[in-house]
Protein backbone atom coordinates (compact mmCIF):
# COMPACT_ATOMS: atom_id res chain seq x y z
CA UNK A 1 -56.66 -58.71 -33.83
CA UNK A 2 -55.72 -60.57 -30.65
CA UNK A 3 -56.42 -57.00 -28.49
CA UNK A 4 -60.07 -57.31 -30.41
CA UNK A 5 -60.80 -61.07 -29.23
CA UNK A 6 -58.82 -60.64 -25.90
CA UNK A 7 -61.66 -57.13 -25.51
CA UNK A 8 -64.94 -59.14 -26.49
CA UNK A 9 -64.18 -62.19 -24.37
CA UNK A 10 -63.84 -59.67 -21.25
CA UNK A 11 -67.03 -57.91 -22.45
CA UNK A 12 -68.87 -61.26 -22.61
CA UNK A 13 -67.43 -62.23 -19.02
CA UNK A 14 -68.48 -59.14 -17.61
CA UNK A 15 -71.83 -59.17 -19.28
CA UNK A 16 -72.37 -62.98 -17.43
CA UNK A 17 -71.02 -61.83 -14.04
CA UNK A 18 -73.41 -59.39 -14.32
CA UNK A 19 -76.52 -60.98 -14.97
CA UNK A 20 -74.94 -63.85 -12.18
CA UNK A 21 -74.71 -60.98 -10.12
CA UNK A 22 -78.15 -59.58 -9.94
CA UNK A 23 -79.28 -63.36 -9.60
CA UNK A 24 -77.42 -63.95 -6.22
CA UNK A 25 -78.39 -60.73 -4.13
CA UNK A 26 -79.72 -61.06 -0.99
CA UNK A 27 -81.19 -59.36 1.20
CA UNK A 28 -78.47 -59.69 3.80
CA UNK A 29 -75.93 -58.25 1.22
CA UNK A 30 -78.32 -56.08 0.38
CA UNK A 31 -78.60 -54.89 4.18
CA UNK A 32 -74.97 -54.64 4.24
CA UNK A 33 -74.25 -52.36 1.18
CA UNK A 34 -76.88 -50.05 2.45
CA UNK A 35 -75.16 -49.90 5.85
CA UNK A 36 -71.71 -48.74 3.94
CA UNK A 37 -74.11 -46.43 2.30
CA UNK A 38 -75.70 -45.23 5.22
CA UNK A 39 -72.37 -44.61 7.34
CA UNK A 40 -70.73 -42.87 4.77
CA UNK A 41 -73.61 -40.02 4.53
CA UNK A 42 -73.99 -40.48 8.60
CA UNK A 43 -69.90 -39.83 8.55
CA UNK A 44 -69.81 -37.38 5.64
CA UNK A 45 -72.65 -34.94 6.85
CA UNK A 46 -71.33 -35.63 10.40
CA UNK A 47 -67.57 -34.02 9.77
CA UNK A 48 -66.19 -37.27 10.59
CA UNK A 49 -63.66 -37.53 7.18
CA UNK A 50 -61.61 -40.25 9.21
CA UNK A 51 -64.76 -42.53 9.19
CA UNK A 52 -65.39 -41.91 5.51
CA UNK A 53 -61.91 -42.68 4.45
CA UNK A 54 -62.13 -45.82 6.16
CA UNK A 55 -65.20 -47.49 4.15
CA UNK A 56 -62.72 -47.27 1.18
CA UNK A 57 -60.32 -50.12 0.39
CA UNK A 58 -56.77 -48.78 0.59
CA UNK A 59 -56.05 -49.15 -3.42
CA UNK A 60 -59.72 -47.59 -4.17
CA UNK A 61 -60.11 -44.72 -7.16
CA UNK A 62 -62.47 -41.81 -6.13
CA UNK A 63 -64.13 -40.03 -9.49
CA UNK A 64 -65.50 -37.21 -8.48
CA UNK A 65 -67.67 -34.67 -10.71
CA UNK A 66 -65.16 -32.32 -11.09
CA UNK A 67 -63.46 -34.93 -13.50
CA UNK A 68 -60.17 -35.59 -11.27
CA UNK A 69 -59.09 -38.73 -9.66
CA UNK A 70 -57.87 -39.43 -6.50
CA UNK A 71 -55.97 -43.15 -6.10
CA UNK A 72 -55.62 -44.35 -2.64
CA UNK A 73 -57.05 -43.48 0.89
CA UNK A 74 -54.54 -40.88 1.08
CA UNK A 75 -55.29 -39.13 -2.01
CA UNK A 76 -59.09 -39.44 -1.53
CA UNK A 77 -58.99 -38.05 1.92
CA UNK A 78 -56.85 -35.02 0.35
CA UNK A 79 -59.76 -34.76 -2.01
CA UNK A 80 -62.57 -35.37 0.28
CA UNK A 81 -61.47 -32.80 2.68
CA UNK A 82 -61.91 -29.43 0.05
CA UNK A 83 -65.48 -30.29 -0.20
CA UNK A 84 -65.49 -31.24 3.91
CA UNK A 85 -68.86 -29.15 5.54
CA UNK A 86 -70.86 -29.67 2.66
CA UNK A 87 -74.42 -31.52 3.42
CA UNK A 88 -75.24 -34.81 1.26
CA UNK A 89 -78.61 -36.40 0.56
CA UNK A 90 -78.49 -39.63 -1.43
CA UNK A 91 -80.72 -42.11 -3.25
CA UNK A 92 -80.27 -45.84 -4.15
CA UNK A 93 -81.75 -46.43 -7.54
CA UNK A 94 -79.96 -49.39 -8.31
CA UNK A 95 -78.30 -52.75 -6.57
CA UNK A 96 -76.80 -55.71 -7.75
CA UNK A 97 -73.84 -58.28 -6.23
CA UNK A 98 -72.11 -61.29 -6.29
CA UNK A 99 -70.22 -63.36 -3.87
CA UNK A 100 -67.32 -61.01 -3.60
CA UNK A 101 -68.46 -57.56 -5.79
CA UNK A 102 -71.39 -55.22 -5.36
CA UNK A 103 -72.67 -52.24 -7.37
CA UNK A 104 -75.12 -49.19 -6.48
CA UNK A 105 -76.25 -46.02 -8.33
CA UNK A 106 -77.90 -43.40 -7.45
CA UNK A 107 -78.88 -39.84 -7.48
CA UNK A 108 -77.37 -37.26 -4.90
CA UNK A 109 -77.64 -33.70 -3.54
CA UNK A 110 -74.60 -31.79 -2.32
CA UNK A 111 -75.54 -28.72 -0.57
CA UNK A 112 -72.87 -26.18 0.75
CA UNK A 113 -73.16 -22.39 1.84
CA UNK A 114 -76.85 -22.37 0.47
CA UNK A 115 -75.78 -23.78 -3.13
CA UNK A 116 -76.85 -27.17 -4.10
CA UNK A 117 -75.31 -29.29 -6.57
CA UNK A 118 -77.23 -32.49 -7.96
CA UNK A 119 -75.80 -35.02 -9.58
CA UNK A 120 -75.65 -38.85 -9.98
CA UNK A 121 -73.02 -41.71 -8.15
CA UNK A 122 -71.56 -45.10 -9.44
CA UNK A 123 -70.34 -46.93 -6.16
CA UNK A 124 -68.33 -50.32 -7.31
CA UNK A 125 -67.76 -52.76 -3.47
CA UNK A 126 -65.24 -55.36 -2.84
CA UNK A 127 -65.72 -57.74 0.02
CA UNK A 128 -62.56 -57.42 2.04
CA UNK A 129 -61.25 -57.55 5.14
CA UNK A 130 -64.19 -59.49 6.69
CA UNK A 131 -66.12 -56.37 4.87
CA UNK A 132 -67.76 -54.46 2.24
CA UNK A 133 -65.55 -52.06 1.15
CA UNK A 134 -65.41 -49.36 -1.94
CA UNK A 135 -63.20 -49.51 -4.56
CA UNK A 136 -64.29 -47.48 -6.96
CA UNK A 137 -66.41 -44.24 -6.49
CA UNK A 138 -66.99 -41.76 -9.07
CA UNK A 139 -69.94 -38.49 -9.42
CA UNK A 140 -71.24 -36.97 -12.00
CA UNK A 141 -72.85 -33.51 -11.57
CA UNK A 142 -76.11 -32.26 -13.71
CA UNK A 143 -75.65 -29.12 -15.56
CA UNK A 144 -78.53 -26.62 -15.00
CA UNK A 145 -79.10 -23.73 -17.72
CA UNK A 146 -79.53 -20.30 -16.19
């Protein structure tokens, strides 16, 4: 019973931050959150994996769409690298922040060899370090019927 309580009072809180979230973006942060966006696509499609590994905080969780999980910049970079040559297109759909936290989703495109996968992303940012950083990055990939 105390699990149950202890699981709705987090739901509520997160529910507020939320809402309190959305209501104190700016378009500074806003500016900024595209700019880790922007560099990691610049870096990714680029070949530079050092420079994407380092717009992740050093505890961050990578989900990609293959349904593994990579903890840490060590394990993400392992990850990242299979998948290193492929070309990515993405596009914000969604924003929100706080103080300290920021949120975007969006749609992507991963081509490689000719195929192209499509697929949506979840990016969760910390402010850290004098910067926004991720912490929590996970894909999903659209099936497509033959």
């Amino acid at each position: 019973m105390r699990f149950r309580v202890a699981l709705i009072s987090v739901h509520a809180l997160l529910c507020l931050a939320a809402i309190q979230a959305t209501a104190q973006c700016g378009p500074q942060m806003e500016k900024q959150i595209a700019g880790v966006r922007d560099s990691w696509v610049k870096s990714w499609n680029g070949g530079q994996l050092g420079n994407v590994v380092s717009l992740y905080y050093k505890y961050a969780d990578l989900l990609p769409a293959d349904g593994s999980r990579a903890h840490g910049q060590d394990e993400i970079r392992a990850t990242l690298q299979k998948q290193m040559g492929s070309k990515v297109e993405v596009h914000s759909l969604a924003f929100a922040c706080s103080d300290a936290f920021a949120y975007e989703n969006g749609t992507y495109t991963q081509t490689d060899n000719g195929q192209s996968v499509e697929g949506n992303y979840l990016v969760v940012l910390v402010w850290k370090q004098g910067k926004w950083l991720i912490v929590q990055h996970s894909s999903t990939a659209k099936r497509h019927s033959e």
